[in-house]
N, C-alpha and C. Protein backbone atom coordinates (compact mmCIF):
# COMPACT_ATOMS: atom_id res chain seq x y z
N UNK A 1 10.58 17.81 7.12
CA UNK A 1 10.23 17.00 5.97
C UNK A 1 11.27 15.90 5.80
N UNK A 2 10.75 14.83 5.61
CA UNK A 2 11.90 13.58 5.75
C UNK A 2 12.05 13.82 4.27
N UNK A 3 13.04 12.02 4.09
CA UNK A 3 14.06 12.24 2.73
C UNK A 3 12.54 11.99 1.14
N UNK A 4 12.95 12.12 0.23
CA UNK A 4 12.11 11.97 -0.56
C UNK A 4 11.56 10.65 -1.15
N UNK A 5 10.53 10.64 -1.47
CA UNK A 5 9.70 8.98 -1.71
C UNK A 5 10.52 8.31 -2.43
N UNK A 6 11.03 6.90 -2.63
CA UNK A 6 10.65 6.37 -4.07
C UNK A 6 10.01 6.14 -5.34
N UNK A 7 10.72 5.81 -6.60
CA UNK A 7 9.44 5.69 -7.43
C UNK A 7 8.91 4.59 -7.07
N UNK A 8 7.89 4.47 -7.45
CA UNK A 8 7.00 3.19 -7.58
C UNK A 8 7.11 2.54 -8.58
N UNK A 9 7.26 1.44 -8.57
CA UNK A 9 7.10 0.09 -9.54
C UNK A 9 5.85 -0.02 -10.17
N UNK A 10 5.31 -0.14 -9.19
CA UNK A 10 3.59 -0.41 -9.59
C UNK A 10 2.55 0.41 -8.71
N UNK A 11 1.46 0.77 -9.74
CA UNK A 11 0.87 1.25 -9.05
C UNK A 11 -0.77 0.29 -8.69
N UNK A 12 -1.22 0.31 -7.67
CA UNK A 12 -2.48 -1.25 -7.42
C UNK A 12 -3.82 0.07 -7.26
N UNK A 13 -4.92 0.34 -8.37
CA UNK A 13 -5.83 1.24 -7.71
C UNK A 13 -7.14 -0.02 -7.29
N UNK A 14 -7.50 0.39 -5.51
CA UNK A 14 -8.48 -0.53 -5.12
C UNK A 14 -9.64 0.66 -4.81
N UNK A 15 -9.92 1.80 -5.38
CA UNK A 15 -11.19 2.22 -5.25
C UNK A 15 -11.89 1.54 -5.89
N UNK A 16 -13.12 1.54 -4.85
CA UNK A 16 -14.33 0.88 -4.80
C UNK A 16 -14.39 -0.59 -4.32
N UNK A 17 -13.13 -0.89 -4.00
CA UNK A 17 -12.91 -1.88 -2.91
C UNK A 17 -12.82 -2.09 -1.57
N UNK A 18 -13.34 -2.79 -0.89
CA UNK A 18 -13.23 -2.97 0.68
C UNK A 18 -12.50 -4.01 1.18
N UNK A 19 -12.53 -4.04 2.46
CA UNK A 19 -11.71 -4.71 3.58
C UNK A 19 -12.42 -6.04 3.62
N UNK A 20 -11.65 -7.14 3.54
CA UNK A 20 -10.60 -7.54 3.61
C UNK A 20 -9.67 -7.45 1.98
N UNK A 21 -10.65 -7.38 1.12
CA UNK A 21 -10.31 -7.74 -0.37
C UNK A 21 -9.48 -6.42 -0.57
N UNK A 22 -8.98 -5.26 -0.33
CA UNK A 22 -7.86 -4.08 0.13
C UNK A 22 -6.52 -4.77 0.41
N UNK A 23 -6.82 -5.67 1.66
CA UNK A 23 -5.74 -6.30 2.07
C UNK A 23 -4.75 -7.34 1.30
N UNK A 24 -5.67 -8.29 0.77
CA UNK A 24 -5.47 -9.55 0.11
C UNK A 24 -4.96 -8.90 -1.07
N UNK A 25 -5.43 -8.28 -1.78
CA UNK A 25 -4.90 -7.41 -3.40
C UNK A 25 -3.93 -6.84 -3.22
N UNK A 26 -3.50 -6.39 -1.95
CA UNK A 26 -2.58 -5.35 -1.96
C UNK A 26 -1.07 -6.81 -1.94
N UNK A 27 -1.51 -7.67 -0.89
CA UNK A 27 -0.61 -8.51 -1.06
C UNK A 27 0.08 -9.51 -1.74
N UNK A 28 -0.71 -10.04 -2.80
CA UNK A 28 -0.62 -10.29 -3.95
C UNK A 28 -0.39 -9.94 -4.76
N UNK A 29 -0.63 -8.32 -4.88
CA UNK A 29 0.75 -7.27 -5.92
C UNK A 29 1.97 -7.58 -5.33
N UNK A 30 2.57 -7.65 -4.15
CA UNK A 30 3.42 -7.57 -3.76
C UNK A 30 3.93 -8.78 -4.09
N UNK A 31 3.62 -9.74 -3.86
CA UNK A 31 4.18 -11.42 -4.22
C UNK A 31 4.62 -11.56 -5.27
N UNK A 32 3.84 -10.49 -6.49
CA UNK A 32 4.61 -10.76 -8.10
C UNK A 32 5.45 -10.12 -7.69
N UNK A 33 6.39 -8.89 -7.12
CA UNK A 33 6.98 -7.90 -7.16
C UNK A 33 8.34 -8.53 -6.91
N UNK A 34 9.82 -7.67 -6.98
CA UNK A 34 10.74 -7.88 -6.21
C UNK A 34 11.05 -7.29 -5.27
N UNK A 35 11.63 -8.14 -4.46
CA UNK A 35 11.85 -7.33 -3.10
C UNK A 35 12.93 -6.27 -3.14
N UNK A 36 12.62 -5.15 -3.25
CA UNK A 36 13.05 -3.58 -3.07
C UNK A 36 12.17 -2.73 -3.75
N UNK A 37 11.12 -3.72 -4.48
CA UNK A 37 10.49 -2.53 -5.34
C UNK A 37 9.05 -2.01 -4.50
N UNK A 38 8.68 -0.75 -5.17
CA UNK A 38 8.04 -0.53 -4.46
C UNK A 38 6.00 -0.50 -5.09
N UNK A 39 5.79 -0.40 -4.00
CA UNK A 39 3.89 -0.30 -4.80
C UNK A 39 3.33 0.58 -4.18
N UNK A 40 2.57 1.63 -4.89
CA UNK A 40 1.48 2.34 -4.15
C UNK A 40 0.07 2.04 -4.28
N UNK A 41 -0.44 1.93 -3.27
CA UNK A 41 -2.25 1.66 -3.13
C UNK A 41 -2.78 2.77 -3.46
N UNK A 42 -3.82 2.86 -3.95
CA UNK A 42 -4.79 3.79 -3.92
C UNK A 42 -6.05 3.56 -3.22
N UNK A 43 -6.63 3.95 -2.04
CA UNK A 43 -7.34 2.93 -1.52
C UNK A 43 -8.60 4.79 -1.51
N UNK A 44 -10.05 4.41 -0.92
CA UNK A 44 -11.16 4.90 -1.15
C UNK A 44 -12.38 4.54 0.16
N UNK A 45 -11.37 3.69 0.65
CA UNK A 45 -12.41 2.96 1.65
C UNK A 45 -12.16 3.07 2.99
N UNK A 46 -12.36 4.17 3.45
CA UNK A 46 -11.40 4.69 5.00
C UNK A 46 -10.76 3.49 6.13
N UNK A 47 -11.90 2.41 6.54
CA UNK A 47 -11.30 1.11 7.28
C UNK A 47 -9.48 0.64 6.67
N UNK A 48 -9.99 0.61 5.39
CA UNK A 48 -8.62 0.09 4.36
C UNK A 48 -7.42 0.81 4.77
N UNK A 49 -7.87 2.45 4.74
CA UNK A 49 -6.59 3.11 4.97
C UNK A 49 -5.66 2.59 6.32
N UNK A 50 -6.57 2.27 7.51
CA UNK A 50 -5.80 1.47 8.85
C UNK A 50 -5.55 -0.02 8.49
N UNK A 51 -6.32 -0.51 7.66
CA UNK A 51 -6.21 -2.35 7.63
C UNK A 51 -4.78 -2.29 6.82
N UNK A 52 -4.87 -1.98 5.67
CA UNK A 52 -3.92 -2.40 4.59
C UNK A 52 -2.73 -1.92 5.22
N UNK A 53 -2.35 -0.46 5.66
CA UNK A 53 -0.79 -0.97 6.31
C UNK A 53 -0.45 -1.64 7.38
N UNK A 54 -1.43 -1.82 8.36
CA UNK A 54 -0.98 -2.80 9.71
C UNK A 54 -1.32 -4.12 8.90
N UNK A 55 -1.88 -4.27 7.88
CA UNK A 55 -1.63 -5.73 7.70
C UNK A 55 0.05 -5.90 6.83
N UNK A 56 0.28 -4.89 6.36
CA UNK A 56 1.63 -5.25 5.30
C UNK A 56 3.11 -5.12 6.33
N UNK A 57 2.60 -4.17 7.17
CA UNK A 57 3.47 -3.82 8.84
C UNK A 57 3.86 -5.71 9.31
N UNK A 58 2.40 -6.20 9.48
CA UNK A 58 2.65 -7.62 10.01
C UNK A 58 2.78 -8.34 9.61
N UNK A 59 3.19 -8.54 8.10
CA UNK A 59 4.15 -9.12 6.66
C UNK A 59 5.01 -8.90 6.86
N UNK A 60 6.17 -8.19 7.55
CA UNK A 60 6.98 -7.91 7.53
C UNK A 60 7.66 -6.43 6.45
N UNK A 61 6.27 -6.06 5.60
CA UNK A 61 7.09 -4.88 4.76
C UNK A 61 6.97 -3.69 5.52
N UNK A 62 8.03 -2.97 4.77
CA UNK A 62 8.14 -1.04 4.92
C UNK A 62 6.55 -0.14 4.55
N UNK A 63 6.19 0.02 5.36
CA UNK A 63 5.60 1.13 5.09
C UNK A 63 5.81 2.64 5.00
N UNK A 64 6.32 3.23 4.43
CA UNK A 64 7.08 3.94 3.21
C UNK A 64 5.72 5.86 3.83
N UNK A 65 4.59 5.53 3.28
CA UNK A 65 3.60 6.25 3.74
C UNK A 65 2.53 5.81 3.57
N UNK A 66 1.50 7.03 4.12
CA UNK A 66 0.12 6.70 4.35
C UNK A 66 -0.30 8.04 4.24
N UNK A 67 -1.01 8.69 3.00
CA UNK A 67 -1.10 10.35 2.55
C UNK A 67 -2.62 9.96 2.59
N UNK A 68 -3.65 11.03 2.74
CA UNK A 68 -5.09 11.44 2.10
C UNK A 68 -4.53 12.06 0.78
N UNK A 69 -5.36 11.82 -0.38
CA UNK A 69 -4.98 12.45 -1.75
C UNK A 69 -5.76 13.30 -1.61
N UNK A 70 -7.25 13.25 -1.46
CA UNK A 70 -8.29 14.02 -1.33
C UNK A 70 -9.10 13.87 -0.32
N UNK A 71 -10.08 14.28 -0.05
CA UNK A 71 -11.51 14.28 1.08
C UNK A 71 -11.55 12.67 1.35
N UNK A 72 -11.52 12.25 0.21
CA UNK A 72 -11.92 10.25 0.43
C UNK A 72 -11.40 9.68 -0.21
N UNK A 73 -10.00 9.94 -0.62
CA UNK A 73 -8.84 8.87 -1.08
C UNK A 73 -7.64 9.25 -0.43
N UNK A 74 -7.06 8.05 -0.59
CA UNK A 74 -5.94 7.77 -0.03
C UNK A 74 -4.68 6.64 -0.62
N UNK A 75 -3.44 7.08 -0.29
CA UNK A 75 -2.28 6.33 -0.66
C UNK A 75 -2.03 6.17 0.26
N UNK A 76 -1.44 4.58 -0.16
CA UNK A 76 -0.20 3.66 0.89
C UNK A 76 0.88 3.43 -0.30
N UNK A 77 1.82 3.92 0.40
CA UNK A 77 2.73 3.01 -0.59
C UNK A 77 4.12 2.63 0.28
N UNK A 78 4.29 1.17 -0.06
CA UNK A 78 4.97 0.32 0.82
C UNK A 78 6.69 -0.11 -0.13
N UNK A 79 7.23 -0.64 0.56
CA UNK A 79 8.50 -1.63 -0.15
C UNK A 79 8.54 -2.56 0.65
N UNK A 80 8.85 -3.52 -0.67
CA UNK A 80 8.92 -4.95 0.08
C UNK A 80 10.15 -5.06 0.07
N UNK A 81 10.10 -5.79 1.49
CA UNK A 81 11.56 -6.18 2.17
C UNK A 81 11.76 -7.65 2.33
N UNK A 82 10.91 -8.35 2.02
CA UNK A 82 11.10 -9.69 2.11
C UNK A 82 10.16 -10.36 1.06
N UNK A 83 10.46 -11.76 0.63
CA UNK A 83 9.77 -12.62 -0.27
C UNK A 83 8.50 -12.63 0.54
């Protein structure tokens, strides 16, 4: 078991949202944010669960994790490391 999470700053819920609009929301939380803080997704839309962190991966942020909450949700939660 690695070290323990951060809190989260914010939390972004995108159930009932899809890909690309997963992606774009998620990154635009991040843009208000400061860089160290952190955000968790709540995402619902299985594609999302692979899009939204390889897209924040190729932003340059931490991806922190990537959990199933249940049968058909899921958390990302990232820190931003750069503006």
């Amino acid at each position: 078991m690695g070290p323990p999470l951060p809190a989260t700053d914010r939390t972004l819920d995108l159930r009932g949202e899809v890909c690309p609009y997963t992606l774009l929301k998620s990154k635009l939380a991040l843009e208000e944010m400061a860089v160290g803080q952190v955000l968790e997704v709540i995402l619902d839309h299985r594609p999302a669960v692979e899009d939204v962190p390889k897209g924040l991966r190729y932003e340059g942020q931490v991806v922190l994790l990537v959990e199933a909450t249940s049968a058909l949700e899921w958390k990302v939660v990232v820190r931003k490391v750069h503006a």
